[in-house]
PDB file of N, CA and C in Angstrom:
ATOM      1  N   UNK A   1     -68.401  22.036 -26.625  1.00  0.00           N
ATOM      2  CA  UNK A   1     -67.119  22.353 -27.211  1.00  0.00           C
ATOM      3  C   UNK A   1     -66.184  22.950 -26.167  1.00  0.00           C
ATOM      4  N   UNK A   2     -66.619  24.235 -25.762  1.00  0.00           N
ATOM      5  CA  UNK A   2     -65.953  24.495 -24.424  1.00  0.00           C
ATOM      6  C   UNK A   2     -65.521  23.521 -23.195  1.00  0.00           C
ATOM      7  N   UNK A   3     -65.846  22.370 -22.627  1.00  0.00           N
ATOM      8  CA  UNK A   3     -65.873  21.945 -22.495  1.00  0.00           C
ATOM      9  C   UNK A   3     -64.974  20.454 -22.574  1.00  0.00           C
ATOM     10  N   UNK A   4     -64.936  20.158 -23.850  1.00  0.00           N
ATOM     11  CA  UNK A   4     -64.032  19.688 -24.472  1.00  0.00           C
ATOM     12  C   UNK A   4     -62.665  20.055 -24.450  1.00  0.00           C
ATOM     13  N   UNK A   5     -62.295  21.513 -24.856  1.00  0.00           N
ATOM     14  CA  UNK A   5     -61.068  22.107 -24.535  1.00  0.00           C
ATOM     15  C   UNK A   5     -60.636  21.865 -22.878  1.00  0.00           C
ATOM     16  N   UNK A   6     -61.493  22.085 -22.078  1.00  0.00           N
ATOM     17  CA  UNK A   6     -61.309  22.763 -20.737  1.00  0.00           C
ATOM     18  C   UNK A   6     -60.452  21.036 -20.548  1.00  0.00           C
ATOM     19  N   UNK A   7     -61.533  19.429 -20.525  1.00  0.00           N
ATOM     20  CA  UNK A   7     -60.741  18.386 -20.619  1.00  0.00           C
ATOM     21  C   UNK A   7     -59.294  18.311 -21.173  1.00  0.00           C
ATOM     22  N   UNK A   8     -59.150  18.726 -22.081  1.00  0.00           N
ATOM     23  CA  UNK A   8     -57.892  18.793 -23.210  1.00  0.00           C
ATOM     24  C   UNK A   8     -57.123  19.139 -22.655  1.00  0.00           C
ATOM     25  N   UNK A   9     -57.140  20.537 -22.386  1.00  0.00           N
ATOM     26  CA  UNK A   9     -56.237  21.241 -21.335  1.00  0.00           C
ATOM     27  C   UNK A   9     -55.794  20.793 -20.233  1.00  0.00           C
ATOM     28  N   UNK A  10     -56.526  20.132 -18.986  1.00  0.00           N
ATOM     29  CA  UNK A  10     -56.472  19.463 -17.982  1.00  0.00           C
ATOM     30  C   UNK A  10     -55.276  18.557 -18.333  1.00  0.00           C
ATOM     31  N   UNK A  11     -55.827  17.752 -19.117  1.00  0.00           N
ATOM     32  CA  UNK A  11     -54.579  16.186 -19.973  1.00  0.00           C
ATOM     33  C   UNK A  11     -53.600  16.928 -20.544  1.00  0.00           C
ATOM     34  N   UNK A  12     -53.552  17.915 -20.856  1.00  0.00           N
ATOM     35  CA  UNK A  12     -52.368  18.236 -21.737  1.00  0.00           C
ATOM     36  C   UNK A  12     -51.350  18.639 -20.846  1.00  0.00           C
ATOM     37  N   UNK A  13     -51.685  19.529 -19.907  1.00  0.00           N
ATOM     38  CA  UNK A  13     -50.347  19.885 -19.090  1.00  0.00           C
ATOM     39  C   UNK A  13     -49.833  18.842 -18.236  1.00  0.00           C
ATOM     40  N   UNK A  14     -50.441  18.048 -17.530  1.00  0.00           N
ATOM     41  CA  UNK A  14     -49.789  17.127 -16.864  1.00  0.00           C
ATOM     42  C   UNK A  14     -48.987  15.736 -17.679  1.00  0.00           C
ATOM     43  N   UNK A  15     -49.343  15.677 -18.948  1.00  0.00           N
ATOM     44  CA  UNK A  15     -49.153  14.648 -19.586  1.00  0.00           C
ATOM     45  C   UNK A  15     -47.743  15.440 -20.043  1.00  0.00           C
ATOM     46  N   UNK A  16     -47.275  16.754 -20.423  1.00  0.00           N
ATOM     47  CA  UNK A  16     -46.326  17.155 -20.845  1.00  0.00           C
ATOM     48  C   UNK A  16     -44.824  17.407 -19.175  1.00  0.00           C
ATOM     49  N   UNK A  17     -45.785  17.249 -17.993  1.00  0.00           N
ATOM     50  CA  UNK A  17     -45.259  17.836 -17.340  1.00  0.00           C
ATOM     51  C   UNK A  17     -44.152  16.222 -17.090  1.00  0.00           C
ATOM     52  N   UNK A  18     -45.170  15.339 -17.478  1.00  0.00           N
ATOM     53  CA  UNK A  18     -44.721  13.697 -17.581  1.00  0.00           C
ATOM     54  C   UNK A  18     -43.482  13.275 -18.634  1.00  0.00           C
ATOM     55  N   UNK A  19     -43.575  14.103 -19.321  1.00  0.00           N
ATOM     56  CA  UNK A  19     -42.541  13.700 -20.980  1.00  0.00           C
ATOM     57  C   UNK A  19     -41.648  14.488 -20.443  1.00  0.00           C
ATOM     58  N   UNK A  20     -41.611  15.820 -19.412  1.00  0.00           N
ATOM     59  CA  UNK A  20     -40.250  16.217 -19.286  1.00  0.00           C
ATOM     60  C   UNK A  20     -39.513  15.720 -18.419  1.00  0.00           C
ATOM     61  N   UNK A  21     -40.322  14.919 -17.358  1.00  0.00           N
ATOM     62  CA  UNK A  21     -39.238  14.421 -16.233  1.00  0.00           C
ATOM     63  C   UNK A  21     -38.861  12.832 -16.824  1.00  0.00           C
ATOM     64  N   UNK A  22     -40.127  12.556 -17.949  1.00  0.00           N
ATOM     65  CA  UNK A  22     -38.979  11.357 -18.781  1.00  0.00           C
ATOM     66  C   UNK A  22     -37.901  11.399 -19.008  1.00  0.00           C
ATOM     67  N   UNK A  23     -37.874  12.994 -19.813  1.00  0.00           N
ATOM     68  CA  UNK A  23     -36.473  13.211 -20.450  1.00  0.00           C
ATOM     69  C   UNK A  23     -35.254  13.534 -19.600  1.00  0.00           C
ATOM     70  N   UNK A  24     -35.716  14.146 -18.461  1.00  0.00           N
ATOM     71  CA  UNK A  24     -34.498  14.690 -17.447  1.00  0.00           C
ATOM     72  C   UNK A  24     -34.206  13.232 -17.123  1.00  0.00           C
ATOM     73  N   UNK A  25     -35.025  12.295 -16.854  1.00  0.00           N
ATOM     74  CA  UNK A  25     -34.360  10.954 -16.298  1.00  0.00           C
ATOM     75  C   UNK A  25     -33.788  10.416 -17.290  1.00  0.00           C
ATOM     76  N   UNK A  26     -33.890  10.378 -18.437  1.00  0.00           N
ATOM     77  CA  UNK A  26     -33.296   9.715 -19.317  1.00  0.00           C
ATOM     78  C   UNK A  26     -32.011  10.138 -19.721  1.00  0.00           C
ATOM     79  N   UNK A  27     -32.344  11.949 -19.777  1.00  0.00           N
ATOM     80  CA  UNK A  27     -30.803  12.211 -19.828  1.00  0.00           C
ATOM     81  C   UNK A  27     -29.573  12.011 -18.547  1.00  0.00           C
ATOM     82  N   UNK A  28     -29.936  11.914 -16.926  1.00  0.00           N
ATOM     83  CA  UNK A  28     -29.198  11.717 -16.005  1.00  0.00           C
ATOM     84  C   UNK A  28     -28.839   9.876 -16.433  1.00  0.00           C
ATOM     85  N   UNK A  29     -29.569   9.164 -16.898  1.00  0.00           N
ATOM     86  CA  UNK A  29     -29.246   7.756 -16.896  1.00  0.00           C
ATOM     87  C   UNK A  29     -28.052   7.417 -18.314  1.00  0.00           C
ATOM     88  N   UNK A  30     -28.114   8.179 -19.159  1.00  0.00           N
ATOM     89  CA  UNK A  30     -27.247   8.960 -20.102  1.00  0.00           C
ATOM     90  C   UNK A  30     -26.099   8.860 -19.899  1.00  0.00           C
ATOM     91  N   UNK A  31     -25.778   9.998 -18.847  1.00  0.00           N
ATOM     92  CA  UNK A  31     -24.523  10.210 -18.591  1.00  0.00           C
ATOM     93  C   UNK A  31     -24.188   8.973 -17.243  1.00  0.00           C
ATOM     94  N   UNK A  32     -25.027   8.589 -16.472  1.00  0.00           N
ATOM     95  CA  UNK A  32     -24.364   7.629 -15.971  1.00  0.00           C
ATOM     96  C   UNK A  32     -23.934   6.315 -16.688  1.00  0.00           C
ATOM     97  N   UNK A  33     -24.492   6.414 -17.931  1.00  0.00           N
ATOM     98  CA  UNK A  33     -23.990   4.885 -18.456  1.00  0.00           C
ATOM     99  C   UNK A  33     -22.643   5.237 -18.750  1.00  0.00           C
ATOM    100  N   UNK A  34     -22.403   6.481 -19.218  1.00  0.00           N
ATOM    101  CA  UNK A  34     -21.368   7.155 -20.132  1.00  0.00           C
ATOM    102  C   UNK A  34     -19.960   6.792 -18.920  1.00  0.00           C
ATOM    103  N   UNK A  35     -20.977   7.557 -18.017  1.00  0.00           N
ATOM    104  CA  UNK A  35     -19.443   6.887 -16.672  1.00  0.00           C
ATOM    105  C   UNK A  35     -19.322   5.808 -16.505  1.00  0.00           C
ATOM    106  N   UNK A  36     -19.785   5.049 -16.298  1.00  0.00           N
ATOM    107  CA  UNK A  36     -19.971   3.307 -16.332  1.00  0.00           C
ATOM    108  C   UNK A  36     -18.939   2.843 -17.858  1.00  0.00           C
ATOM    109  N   UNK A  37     -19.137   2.994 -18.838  1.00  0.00           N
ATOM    110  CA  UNK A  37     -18.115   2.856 -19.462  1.00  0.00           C
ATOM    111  C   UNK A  37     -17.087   2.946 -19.655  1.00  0.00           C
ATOM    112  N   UNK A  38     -16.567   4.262 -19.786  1.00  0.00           N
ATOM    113  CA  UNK A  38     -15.160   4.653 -19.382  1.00  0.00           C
ATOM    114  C   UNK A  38     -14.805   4.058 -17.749  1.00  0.00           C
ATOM    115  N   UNK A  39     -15.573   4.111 -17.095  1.00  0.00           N
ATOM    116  CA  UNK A  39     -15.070   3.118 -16.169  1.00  0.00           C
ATOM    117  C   UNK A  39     -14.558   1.855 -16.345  1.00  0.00           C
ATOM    118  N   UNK A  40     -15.323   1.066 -16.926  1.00  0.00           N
ATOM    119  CA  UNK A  40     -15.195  -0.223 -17.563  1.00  0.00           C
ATOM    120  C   UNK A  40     -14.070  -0.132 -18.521  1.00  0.00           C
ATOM    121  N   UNK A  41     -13.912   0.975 -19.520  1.00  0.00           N
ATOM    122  CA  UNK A  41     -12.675   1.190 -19.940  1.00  0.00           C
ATOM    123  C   UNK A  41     -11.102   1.395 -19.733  1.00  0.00           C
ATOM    124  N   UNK A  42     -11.222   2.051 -18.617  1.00  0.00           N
ATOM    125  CA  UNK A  42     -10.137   2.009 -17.570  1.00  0.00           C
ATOM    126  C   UNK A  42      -9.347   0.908 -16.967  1.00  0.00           C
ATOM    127  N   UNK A  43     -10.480  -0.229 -16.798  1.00  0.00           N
ATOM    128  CA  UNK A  43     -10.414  -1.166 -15.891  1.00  0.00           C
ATOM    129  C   UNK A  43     -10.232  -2.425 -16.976  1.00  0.00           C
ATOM    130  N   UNK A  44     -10.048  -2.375 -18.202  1.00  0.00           N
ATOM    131  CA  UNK A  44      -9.988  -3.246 -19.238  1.00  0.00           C
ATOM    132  C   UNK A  44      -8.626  -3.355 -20.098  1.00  0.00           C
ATOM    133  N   UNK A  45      -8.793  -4.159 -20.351  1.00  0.00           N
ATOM    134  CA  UNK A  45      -7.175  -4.548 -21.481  1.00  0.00           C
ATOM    135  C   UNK A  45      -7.371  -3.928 -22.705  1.00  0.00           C
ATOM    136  N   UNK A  46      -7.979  -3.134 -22.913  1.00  0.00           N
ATOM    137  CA  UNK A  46      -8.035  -2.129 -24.476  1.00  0.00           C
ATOM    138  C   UNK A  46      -6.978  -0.805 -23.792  1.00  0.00           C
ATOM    139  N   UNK A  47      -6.661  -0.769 -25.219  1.00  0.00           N
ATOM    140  CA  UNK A  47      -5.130   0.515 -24.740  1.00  0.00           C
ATOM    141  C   UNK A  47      -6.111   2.036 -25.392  1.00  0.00           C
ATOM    142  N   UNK A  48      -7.318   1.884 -26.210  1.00  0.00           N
ATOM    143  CA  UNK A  48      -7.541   2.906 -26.073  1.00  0.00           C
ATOM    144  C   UNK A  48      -9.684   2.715 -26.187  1.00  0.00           C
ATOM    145  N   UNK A  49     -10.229   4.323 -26.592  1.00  0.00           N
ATOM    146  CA  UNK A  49     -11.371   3.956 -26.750  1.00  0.00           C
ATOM    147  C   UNK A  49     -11.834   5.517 -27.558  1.00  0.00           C
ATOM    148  N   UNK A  50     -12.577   5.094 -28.674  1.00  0.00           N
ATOM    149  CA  UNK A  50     -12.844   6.403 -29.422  1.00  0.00           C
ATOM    150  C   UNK A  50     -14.187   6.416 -29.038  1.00  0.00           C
ATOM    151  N   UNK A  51     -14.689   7.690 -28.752  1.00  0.00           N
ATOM    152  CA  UNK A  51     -16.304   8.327 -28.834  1.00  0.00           C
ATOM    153  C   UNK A  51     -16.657   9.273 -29.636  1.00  0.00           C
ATOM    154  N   UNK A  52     -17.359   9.077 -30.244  1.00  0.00           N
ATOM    155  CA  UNK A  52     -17.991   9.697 -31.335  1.00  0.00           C
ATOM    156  C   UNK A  52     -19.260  10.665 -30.872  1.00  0.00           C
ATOM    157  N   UNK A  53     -19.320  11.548 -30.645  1.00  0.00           N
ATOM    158  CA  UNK A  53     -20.195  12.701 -30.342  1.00  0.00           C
ATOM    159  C   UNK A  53     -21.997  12.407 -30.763  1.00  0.00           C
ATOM    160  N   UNK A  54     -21.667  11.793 -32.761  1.00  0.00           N
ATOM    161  CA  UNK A  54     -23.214  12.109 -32.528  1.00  0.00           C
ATOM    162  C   UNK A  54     -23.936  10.814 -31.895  1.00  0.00           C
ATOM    163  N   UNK A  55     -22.892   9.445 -31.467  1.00  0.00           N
ATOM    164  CA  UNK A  55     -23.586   7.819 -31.408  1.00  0.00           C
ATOM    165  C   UNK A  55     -23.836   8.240 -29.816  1.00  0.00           C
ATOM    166  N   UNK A  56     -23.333   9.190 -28.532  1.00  0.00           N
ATOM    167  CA  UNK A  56     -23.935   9.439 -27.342  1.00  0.00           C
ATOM    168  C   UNK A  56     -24.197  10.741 -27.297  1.00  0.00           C
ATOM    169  N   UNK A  57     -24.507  11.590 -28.105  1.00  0.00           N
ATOM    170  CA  UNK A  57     -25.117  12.513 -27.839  1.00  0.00           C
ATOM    171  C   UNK A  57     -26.913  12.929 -28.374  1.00  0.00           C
ATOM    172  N   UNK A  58     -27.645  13.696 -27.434  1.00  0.00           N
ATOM    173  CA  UNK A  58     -28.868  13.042 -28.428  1.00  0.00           C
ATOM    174  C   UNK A  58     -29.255  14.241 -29.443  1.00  0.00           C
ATOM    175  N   UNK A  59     -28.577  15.391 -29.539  1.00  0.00           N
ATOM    176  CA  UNK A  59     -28.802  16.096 -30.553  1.00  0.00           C
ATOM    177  C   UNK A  59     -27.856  17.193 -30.780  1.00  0.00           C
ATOM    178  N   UNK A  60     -27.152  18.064 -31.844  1.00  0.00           N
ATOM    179  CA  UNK A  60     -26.531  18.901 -32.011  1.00  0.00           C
ATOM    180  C   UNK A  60     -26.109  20.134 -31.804  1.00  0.00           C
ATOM    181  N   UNK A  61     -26.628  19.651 -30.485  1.00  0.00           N
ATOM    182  CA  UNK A  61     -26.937  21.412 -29.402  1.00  0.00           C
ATOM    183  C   UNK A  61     -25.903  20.250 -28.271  1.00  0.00           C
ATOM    184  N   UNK A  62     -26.169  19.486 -28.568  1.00  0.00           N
ATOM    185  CA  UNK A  62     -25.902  18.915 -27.072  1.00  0.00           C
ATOM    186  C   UNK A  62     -23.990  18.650 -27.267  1.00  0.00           C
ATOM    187  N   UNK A  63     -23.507  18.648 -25.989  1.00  0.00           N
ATOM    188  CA  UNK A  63     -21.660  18.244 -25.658  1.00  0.00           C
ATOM    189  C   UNK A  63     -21.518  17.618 -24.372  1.00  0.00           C
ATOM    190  N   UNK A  64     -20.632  17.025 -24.681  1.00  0.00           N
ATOM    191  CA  UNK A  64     -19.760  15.877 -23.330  1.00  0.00           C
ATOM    192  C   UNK A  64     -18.816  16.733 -22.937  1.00  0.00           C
ATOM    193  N   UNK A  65     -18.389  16.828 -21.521  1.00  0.00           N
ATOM    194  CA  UNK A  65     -17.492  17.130 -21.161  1.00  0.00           C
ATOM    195  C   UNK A  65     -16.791  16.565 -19.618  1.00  0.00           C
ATOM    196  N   UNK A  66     -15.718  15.779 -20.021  1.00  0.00           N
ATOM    197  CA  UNK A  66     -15.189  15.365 -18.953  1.00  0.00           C
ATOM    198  C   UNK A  66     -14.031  16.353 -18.079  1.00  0.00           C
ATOM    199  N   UNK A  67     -13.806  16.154 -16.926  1.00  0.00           N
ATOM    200  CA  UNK A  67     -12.905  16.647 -16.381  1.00  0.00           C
ATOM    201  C   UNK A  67     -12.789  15.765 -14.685  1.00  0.00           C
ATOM    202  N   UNK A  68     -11.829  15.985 -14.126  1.00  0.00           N
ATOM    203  CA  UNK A  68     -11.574  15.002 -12.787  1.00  0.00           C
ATOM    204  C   UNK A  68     -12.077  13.606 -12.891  1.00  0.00           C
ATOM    205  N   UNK A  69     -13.466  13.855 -12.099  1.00  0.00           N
ATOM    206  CA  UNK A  69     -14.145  12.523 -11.899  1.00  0.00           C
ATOM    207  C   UNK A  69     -15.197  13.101 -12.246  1.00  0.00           C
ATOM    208  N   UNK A  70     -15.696  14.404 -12.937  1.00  0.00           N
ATOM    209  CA  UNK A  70     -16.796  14.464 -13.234  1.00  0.00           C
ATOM    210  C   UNK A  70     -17.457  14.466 -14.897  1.00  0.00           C
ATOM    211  N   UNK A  71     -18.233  13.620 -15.261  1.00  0.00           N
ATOM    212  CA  UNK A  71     -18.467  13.631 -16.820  1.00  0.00           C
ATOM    213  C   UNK A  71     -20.143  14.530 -16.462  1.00  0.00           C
ATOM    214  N   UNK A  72     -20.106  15.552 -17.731  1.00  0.00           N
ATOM    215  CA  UNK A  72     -21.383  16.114 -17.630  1.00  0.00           C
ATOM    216  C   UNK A  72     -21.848  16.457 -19.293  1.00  0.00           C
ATOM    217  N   UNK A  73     -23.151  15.771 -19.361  1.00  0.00           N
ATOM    218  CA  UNK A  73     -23.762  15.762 -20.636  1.00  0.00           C
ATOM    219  C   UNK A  73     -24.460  17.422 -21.059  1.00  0.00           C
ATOM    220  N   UNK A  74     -24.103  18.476 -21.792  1.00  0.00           N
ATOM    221  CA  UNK A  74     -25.255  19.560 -21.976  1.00  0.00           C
ATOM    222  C   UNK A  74     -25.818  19.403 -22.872  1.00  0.00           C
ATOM    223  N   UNK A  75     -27.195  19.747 -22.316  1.00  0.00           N
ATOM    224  CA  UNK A  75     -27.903  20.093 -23.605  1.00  0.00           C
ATOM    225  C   UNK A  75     -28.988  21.528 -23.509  1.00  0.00           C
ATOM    226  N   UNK A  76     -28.238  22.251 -23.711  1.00  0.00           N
ATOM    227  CA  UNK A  76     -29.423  23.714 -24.095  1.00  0.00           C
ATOM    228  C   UNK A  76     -28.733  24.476 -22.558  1.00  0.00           C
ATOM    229  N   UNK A  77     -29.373  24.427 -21.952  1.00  0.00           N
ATOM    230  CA  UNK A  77     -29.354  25.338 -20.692  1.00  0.00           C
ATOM    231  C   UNK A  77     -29.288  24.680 -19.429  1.00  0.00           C
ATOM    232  N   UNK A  78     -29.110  23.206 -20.032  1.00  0.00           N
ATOM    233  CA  UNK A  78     -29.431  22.035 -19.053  1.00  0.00           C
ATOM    234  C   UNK A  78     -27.945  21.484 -18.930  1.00  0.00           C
ATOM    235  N   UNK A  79     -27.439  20.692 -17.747  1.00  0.00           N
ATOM    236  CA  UNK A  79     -26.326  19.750 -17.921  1.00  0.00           C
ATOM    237  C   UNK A  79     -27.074  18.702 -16.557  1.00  0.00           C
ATOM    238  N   UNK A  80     -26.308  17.218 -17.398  1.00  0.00           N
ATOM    239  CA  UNK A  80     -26.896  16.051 -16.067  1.00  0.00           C
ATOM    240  C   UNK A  80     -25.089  15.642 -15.685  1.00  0.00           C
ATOM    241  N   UNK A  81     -25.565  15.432 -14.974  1.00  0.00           N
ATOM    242  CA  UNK A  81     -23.364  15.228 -14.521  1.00  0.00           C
ATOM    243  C   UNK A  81     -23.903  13.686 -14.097  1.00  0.00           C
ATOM    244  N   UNK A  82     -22.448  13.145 -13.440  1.00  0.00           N
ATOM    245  CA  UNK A  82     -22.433  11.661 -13.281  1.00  0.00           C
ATOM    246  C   UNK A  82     -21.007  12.105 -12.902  1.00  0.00           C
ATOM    247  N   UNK A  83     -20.654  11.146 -12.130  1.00  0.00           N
ATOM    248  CA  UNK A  83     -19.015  10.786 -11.294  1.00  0.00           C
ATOM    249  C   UNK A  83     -18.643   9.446 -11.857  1.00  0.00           C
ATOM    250  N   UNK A  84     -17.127   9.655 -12.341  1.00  0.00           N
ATOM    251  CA  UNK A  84     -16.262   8.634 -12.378  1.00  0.00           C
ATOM    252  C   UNK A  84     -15.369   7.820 -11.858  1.00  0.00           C
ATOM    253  N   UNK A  85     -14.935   7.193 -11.243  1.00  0.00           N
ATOM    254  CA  UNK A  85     -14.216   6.272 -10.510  1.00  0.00           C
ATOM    255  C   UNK A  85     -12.680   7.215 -11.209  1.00  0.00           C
ATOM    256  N   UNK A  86     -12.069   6.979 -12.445  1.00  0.00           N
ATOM    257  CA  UNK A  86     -10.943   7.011 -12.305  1.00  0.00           C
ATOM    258  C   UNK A  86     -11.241   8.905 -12.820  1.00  0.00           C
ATOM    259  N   UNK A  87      -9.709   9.833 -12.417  1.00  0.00           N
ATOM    260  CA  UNK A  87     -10.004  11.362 -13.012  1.00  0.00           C
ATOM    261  C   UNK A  87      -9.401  11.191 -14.451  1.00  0.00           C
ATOM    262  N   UNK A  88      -9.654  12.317 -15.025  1.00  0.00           N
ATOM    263  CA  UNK A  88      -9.371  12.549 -16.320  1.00  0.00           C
ATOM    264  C   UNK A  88      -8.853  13.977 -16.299  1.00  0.00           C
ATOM    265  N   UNK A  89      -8.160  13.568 -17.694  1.00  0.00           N
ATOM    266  CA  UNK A  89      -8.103  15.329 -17.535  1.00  0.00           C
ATOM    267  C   UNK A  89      -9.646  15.897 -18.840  1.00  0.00           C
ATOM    268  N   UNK A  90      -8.780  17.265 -19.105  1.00  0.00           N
ATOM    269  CA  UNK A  90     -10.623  17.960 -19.646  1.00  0.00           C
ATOM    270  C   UNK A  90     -10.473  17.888 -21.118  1.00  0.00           C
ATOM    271  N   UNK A  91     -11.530  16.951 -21.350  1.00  0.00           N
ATOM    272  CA  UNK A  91     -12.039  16.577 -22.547  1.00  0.00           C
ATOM    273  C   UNK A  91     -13.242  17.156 -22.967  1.00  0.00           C
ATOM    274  N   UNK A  92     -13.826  18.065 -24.181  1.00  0.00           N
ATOM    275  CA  UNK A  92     -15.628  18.605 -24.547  1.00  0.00           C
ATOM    276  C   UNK A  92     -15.144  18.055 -26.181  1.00  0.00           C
ATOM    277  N   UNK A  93     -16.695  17.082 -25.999  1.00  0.00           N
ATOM    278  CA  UNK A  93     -16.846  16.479 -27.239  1.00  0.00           C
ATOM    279  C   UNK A  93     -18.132  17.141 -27.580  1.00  0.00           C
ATOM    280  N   UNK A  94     -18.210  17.909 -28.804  1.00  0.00           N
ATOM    281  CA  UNK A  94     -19.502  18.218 -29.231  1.00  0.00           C
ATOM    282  C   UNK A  94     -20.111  16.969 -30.386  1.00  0.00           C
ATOM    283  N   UNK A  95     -20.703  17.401 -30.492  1.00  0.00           N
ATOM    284  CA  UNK A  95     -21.849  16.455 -31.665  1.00  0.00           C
ATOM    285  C   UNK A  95     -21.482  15.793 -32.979  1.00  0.00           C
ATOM    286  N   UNK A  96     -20.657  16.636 -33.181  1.00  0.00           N
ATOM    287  CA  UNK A  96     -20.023  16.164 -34.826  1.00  0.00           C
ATOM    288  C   UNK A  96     -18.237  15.871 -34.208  1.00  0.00           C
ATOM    289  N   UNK A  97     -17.823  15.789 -33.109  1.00  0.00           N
ATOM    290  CA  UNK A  97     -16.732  15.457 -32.859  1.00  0.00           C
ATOM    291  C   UNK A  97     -16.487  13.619 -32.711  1.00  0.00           C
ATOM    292  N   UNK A  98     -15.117  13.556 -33.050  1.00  0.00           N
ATOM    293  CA  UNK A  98     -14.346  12.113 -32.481  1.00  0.00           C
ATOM    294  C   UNK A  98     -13.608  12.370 -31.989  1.00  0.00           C
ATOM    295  N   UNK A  99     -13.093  11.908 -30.668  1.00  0.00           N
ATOM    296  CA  UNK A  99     -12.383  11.502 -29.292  1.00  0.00           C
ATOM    297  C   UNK A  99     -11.594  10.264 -29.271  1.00  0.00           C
ATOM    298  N   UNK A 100     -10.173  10.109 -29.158  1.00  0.00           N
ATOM    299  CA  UNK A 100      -9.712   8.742 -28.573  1.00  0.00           C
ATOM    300  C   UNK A 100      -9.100   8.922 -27.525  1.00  0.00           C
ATOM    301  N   UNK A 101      -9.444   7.995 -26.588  1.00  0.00           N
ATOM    302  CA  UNK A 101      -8.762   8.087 -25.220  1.00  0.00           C
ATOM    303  C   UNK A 101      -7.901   7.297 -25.419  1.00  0.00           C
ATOM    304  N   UNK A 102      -6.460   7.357 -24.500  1.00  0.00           N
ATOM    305  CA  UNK A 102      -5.214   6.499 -24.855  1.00  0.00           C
ATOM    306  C   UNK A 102      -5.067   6.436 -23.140  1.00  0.00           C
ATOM    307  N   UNK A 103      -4.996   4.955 -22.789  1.00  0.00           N
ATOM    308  CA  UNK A 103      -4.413   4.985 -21.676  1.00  0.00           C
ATOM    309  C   UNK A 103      -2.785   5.409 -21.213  1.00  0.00           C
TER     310      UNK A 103
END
């Protein structure tokens, strides 16, 4: 039995230490899509573009916030940033917010 745990333990921390740098990558790939869009938005024949807080954000702790060229996703104590091609001025979208950008 002892034994058993001692295995358990072994697998458990590294397997968790694995799910968090999932998530840090997932959230930096996040916000780079986020720039990639509004990029693409910029650069497109639409005169505007609404974002909706909870369809890119992944939970209700979490906010967008743009400013210059920098877009940065928080969540908790954490933020993943990403750079934009064109500046902005300062936009924070929380979770239950809607946003329209107007060129």
């Amino acid at each position: 039995m002892v034994c058993g745990l001692a295995v358990l333990a072994a697998v458990t921390v590294p397997m968790q230490s694995f799910y968090d740098d999932r998530y840090q990558e997932s959230m930096t790939d996040s916000a780079d899509r986020l720039s990639l869009i509004l990029d693409e938005f910029w650069s497109s024949e639409a005169d505007s573009m609404t974002i909706r807080g909870w369809e890119v954000l992944p939970s209700s702790e979490s906010s967008l916030e743009i400013e210059g060229h920098e877009l940065i996703i928080r969540t908790g104590d954490c933020a993943y940033r990403s750079l934009m091609s064109k500046s902005m001025e300062r936009v924070h979208i929380g979770y239950s917010d809607e946003v329209t950008i107007n060129k």
